[in-house]
N, C-alpha and C. Protein backbone atom coordinates (compact mmCIF):
# COMPACT_ATOMS: atom_id res chain seq x y z
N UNK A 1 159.41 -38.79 192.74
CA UNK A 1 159.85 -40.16 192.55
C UNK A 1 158.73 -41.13 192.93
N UNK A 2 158.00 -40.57 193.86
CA UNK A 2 156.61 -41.25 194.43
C UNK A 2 155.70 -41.70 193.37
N UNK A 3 155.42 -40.45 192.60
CA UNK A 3 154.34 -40.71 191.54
C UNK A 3 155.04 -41.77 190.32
N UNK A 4 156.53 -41.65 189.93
CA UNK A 4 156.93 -42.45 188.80
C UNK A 4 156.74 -43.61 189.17
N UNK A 5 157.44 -43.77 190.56
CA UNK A 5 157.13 -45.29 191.32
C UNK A 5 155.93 -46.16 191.07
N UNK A 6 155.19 -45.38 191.56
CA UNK A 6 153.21 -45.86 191.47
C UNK A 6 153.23 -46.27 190.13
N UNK A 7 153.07 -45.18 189.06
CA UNK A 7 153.01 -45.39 187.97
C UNK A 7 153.78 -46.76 187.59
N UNK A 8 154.80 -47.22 187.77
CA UNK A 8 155.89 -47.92 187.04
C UNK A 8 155.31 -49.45 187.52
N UNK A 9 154.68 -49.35 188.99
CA UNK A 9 154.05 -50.54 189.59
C UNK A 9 152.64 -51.08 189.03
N UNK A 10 152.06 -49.78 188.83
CA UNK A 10 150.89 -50.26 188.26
C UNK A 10 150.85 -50.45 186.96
N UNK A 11 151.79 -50.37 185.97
CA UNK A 11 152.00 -51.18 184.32
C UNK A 11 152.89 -52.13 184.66
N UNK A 12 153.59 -52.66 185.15
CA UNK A 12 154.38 -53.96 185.74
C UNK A 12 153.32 -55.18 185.05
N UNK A 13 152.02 -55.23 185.70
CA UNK A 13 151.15 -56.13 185.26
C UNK A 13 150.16 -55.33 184.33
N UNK A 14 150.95 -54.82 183.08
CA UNK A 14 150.16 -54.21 181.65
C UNK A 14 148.55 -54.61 181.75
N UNK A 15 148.49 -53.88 182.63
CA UNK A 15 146.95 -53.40 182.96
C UNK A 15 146.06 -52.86 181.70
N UNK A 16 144.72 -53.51 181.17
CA UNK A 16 144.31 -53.13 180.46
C UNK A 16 143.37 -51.76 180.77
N UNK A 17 143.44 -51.17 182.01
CA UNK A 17 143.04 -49.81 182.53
C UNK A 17 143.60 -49.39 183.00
N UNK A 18 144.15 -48.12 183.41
CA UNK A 18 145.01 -47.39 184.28
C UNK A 18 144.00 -45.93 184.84
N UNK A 19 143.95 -46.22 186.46
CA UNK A 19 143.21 -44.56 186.44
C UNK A 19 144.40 -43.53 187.36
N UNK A 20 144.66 -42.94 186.91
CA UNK A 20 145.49 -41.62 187.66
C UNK A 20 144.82 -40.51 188.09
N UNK A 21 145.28 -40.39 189.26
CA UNK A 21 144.60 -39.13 189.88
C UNK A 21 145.59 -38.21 190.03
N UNK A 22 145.10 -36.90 189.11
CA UNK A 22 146.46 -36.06 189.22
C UNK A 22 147.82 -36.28 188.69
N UNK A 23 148.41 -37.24 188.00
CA UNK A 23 149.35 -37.87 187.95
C UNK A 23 150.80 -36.79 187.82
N UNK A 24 150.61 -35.77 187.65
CA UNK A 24 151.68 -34.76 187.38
C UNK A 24 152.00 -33.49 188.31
N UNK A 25 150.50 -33.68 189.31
CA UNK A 25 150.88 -32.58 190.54
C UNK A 25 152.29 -32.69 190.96
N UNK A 26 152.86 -31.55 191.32
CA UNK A 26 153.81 -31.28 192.28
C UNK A 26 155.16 -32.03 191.92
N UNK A 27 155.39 -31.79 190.35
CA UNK A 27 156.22 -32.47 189.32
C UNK A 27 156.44 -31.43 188.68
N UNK A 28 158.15 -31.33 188.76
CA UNK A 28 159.06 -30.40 187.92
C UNK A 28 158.82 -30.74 186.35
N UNK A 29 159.00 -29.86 185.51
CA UNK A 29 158.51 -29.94 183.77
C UNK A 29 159.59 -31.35 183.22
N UNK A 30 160.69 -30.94 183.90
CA UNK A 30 161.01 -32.89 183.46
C UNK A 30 160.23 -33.77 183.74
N UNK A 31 159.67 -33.81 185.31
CA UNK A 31 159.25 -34.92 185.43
C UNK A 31 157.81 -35.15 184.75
N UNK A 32 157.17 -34.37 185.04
CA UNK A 32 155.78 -33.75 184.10
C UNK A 32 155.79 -34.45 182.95
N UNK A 33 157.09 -33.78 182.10
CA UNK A 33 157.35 -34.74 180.76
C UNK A 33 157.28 -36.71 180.45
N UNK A 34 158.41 -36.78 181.65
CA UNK A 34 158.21 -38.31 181.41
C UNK A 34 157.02 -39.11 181.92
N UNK A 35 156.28 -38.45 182.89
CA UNK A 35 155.02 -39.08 182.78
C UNK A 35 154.02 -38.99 182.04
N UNK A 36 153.78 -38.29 181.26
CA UNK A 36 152.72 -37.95 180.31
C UNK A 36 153.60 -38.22 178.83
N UNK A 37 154.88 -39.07 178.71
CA UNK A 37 155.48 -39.33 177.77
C UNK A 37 155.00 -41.14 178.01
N UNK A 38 154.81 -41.35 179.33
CA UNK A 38 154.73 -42.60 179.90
C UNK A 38 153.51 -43.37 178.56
N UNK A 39 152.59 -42.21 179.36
CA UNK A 39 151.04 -42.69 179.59
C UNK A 39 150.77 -42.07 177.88
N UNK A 40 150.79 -41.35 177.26
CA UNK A 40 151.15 -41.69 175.73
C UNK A 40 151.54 -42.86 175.41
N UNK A 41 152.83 -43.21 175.73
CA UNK A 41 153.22 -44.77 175.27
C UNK A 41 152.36 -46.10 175.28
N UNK A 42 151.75 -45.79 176.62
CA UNK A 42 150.75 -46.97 176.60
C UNK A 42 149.22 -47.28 176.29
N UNK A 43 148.80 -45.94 175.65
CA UNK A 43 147.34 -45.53 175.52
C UNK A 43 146.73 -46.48 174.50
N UNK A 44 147.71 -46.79 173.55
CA UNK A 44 147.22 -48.01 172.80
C UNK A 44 147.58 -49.66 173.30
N UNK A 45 147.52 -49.97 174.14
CA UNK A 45 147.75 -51.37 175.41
C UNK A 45 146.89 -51.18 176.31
N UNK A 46 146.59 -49.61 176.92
CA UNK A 46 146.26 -49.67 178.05
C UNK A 46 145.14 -48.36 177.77
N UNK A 47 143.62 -48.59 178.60
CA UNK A 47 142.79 -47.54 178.63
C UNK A 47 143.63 -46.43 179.70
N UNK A 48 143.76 -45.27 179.70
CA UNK A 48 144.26 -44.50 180.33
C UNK A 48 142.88 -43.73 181.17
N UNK A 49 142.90 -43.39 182.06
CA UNK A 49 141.55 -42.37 182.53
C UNK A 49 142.23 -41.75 184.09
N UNK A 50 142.33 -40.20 183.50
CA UNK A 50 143.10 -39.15 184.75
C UNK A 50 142.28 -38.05 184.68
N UNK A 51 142.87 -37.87 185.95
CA UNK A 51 141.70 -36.33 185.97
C UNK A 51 143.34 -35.67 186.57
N UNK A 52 142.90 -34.50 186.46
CA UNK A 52 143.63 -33.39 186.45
C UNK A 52 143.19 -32.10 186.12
N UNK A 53 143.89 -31.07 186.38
CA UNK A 53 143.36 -29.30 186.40
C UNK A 53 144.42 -28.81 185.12
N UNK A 54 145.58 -29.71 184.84
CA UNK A 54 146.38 -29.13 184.11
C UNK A 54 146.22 -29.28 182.47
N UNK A 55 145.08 -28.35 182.09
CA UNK A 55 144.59 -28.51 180.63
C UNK A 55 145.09 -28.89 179.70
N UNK A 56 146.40 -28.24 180.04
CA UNK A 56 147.53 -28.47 178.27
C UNK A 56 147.60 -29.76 178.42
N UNK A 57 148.44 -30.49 179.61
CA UNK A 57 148.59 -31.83 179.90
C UNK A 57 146.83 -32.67 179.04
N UNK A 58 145.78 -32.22 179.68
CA UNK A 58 144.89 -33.13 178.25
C UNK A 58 144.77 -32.92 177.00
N UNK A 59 145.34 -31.89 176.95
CA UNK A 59 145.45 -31.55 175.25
C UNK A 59 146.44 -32.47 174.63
N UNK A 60 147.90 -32.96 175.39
CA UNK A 60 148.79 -32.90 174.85
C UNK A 60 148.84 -34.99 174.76
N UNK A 61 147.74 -35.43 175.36
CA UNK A 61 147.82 -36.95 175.27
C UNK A 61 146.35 -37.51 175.20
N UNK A 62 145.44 -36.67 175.94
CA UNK A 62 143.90 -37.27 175.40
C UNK A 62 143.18 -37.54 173.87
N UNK A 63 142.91 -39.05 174.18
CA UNK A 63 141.80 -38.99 172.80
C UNK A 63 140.53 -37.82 173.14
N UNK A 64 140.18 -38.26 173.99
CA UNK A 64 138.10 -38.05 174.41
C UNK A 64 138.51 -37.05 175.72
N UNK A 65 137.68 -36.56 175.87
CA UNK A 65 137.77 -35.79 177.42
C UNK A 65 136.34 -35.05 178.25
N UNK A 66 136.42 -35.39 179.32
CA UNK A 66 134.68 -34.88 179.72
C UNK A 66 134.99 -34.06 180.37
N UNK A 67 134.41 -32.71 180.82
CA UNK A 67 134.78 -31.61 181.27
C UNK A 67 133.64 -32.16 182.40
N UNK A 68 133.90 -31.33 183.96
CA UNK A 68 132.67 -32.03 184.96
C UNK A 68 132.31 -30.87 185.47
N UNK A 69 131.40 -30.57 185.90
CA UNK A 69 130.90 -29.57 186.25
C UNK A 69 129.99 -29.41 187.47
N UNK A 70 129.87 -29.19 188.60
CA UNK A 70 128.96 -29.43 189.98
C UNK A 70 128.55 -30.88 189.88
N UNK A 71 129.54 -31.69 189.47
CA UNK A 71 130.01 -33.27 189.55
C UNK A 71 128.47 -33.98 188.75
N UNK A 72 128.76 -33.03 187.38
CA UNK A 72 127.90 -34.00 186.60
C UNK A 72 129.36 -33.29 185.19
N UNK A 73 128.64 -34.51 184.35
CA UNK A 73 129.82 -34.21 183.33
C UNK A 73 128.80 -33.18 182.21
N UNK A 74 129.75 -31.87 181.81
CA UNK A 74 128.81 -31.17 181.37
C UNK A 74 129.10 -30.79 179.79
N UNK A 75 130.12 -31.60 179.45
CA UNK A 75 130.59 -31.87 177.69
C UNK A 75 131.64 -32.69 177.93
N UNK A 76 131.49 -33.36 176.76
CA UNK A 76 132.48 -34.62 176.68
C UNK A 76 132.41 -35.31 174.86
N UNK A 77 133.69 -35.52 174.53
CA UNK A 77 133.83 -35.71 173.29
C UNK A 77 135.28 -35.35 173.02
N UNK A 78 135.62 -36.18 171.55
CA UNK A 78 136.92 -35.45 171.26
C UNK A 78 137.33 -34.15 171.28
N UNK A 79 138.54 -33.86 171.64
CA UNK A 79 139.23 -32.73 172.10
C UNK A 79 138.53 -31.61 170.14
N UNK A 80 138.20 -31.86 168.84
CA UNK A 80 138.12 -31.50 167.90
C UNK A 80 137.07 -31.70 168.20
N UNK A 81 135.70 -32.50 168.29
CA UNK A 81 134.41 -32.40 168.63
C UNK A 81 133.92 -31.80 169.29
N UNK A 82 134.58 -31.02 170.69
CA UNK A 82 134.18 -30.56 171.83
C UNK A 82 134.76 -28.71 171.48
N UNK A 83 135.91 -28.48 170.87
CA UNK A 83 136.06 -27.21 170.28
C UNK A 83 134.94 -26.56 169.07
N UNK A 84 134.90 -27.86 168.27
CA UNK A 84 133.68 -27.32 167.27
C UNK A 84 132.34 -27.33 167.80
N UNK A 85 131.82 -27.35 168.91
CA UNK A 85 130.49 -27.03 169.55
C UNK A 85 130.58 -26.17 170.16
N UNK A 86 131.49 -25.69 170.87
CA UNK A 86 131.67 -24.88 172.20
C UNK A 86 132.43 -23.55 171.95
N UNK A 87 133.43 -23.27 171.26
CA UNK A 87 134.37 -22.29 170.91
C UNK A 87 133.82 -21.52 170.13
N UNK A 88 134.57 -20.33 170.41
CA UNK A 88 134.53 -19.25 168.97
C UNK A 88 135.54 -19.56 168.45
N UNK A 89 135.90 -19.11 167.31
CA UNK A 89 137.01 -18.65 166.53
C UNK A 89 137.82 -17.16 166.60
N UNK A 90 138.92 -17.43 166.87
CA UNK A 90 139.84 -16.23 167.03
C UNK A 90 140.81 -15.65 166.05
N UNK A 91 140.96 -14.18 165.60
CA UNK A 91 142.09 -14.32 164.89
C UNK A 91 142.76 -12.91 165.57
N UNK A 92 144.02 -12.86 166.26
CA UNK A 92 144.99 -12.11 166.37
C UNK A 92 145.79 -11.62 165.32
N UNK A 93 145.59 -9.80 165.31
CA UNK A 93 146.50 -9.76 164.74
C UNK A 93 147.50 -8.06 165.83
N UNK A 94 148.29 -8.26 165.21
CA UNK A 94 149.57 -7.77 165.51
C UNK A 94 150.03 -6.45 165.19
N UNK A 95 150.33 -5.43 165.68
CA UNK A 95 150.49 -4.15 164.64
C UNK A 95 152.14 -3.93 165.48
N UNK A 96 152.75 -2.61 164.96
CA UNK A 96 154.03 -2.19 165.42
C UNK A 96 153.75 -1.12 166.05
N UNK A 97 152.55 -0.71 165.96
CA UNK A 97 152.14 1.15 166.95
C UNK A 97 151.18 0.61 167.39
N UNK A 98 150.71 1.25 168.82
CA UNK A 98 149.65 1.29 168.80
C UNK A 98 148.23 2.16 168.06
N UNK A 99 149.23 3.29 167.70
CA UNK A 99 148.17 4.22 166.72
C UNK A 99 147.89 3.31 165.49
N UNK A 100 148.44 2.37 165.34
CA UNK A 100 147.89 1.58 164.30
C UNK A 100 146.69 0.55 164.18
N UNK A 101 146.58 0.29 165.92
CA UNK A 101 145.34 -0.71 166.11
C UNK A 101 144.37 0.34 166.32
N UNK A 102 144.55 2.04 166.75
CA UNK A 102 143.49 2.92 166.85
C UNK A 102 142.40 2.76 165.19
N UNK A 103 143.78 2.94 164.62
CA UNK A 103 143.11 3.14 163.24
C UNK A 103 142.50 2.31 162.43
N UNK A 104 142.78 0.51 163.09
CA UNK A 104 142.21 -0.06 162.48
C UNK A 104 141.09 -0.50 163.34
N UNK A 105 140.71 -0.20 164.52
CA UNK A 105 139.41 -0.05 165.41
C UNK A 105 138.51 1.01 164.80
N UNK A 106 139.11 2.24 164.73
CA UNK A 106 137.83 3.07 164.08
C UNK A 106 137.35 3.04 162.62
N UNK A 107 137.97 1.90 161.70
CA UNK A 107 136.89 1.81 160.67
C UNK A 107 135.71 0.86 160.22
N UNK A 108 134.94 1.62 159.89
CA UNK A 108 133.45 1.57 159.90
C UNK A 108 132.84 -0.16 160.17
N UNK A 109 133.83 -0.57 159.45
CA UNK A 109 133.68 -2.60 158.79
C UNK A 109 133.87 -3.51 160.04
N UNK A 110 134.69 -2.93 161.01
CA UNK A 110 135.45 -3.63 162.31
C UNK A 110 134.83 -3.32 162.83
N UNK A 111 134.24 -2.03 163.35
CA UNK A 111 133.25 -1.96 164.49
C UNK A 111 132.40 -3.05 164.89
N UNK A 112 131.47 -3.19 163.99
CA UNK A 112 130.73 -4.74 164.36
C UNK A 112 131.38 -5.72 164.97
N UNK A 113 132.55 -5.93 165.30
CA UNK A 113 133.50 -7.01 165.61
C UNK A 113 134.17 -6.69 166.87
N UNK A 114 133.83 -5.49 166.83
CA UNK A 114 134.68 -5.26 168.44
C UNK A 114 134.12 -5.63 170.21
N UNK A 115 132.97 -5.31 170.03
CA UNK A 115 132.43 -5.59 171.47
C UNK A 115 132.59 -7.23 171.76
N UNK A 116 133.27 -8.43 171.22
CA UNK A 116 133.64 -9.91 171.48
C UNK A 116 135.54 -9.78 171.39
N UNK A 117 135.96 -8.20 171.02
CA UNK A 117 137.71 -7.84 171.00
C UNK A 117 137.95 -8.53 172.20
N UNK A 118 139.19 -8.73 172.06
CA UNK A 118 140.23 -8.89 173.31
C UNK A 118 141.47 -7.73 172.49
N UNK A 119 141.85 -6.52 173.72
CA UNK A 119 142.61 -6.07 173.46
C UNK A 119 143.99 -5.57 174.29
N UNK A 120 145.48 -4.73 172.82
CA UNK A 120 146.43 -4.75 174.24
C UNK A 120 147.01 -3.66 173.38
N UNK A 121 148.27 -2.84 174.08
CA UNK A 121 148.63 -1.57 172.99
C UNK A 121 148.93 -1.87 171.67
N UNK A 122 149.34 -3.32 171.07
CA UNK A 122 149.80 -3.05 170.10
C UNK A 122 148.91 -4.73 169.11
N UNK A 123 148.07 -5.19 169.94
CA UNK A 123 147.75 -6.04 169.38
C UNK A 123 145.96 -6.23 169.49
N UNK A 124 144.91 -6.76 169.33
CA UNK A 124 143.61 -7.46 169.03
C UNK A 124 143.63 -8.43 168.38
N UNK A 125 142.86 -9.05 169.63
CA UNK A 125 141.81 -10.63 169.03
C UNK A 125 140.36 -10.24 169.03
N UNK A 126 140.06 -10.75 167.35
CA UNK A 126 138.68 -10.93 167.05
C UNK A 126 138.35 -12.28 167.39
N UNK A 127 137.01 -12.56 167.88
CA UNK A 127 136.14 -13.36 167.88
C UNK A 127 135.31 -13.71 167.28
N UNK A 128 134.83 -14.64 166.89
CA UNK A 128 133.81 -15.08 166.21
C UNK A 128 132.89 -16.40 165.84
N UNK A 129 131.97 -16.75 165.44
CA UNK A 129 131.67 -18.41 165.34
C UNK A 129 132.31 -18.37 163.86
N UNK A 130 131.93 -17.56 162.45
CA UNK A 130 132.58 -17.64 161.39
C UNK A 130 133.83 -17.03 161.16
N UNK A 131 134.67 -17.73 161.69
CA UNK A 131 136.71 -16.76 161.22
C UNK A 131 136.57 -16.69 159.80
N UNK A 132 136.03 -17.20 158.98
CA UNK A 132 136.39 -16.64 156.99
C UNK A 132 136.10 -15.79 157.11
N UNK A 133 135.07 -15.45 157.76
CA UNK A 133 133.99 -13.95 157.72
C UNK A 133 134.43 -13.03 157.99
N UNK A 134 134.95 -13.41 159.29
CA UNK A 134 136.12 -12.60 159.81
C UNK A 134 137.84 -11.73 159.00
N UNK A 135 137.75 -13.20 158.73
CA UNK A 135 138.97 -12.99 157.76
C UNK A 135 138.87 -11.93 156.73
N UNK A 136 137.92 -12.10 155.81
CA UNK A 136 137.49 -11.43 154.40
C UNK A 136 136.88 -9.66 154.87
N UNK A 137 136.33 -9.74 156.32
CA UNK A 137 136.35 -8.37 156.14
C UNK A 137 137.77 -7.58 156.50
N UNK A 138 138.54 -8.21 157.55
CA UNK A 138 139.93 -8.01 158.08
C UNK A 138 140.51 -7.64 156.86
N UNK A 139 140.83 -8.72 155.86
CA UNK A 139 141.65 -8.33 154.65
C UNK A 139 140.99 -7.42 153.94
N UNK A 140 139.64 -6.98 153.74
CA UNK A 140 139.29 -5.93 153.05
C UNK A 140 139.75 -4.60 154.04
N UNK A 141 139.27 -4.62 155.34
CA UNK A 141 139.96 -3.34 155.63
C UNK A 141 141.40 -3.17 155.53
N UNK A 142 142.05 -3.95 155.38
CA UNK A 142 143.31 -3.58 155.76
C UNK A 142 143.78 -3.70 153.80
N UNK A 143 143.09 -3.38 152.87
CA UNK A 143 143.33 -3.36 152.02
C UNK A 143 142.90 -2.26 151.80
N UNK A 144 142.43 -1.29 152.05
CA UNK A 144 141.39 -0.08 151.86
C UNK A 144 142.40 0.87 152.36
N UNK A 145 142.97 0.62 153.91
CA UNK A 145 143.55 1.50 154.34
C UNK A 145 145.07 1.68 154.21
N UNK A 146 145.38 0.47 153.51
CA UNK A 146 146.97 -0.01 153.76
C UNK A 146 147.74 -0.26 155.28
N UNK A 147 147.26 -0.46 156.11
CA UNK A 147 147.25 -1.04 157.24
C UNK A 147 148.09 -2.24 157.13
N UNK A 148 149.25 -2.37 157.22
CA UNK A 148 149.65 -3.98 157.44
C UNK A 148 150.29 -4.68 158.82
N UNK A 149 149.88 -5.95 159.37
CA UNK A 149 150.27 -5.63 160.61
C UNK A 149 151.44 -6.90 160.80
N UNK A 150 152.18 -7.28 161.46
CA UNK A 150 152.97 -7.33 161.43
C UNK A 150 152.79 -8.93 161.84
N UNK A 151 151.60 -9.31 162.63
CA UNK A 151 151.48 -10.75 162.16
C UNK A 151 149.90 -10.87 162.26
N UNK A 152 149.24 -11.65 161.74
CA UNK A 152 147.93 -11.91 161.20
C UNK A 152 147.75 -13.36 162.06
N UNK A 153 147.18 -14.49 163.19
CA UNK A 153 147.23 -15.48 162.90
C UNK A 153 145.50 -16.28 163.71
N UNK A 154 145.54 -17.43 162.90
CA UNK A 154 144.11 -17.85 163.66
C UNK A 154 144.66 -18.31 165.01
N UNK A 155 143.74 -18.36 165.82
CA UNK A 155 144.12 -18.84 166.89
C UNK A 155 143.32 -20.23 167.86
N UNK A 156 143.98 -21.20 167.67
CA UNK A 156 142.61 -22.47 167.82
C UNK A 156 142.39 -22.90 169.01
N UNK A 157 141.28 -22.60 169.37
CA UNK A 157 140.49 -22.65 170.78
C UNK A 157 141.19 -23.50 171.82
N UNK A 158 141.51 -23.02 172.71
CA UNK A 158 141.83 -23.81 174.03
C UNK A 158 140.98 -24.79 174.67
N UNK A 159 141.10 -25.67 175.25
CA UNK A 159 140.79 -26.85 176.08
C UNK A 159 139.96 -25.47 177.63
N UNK A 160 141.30 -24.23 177.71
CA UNK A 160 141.02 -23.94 178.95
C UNK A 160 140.06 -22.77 178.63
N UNK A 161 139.73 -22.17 177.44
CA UNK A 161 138.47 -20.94 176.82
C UNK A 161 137.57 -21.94 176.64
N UNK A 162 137.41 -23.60 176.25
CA UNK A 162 136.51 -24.19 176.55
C UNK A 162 135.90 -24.79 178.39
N UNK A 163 136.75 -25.28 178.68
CA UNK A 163 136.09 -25.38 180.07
C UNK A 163 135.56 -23.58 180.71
N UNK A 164 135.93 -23.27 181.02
CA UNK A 164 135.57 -21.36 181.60
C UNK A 164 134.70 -21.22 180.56
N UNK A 165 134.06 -21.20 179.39
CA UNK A 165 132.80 -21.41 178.75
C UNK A 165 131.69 -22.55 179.22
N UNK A 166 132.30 -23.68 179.91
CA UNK A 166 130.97 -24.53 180.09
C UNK A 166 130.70 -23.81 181.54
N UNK A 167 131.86 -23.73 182.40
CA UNK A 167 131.84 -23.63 183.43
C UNK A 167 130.92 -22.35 184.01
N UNK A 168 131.23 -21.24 183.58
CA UNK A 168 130.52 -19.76 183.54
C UNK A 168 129.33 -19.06 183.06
């Protein structure tokens, strides 16, 4: 109730800046909600500028965002500007066996693609800077072997696979 309070005092006089520190720590997902439903509402009245650890939360209301790093800022740009420099491209796909991701690991075309895998019994994520590339050999193997898996999907870079990339 502390933090809505603050908040509610400091747009009282529709401040053409607002800085929040943290604004959603130690806030149940309701309350979470209506403050970052708040500070959406007013982003066009009011410059907004928060820092916070809770990534999705900048995904889910930032224009611009600077990632900081041993307290220098170490990328900064739109949330779409800052994925297309920094990210790979991912595509998950899905099988119903796991003898089915064996089989589509050991042919010849995928190999090249595996040492950037993320894997689990019944599923793999490829990586990559080109996903078509990706894509077009994926659908060729799995056209060769009849392999079909049960979901196919891209997967678009996180805010939080981008920071742990600048950061590491």
């Amino acid at each position: 109730m502390k933090q809505r309070l603050g908040i509610a005092q400091a747009l009282l006089s529709h401040p053409k800046l607002l800085i929040c520190d943290e604004p959603t720590s130690a806030l149940d997902p309701v309350g979470r909600k209506e403050i970052l439903d708040i500070l959406q509402k007013i982003k066009g009245t009011t410059t907004v500028v928060f820092s916070t650890h809770i990534l999705s939360d900048v995904e889910r209301i930032c224009d611009r965002v600077a990632v900081l790093h041993n307290g220098n800022i170490a990328v900064s740009g739109t949330l779409s500007e800052i994925k297309t420099m920094h990210v790979k491209d991912s595509l998950l796909l899905e099988f119903s066996q796991n003898a089915e991701v064996s089989q589509f690991k050991n042919c010849a075309k995928i190999k090249p693609l595996l040492p950037h895998a993320e894997e689990s019994e019944t599923e793999i994520i490829l990586h990559g800077v080109d996903i078509g590339h990706i894509q077009r050999i994926v659908i060729s193997v799995l056209a060769e072997t009849g392999l079909c898996p049960s979901k196919m999907e891209i997967m678009e870079p996180s805010l939080e696979n981008l920071f742990l990339e600048v950061v590491m």
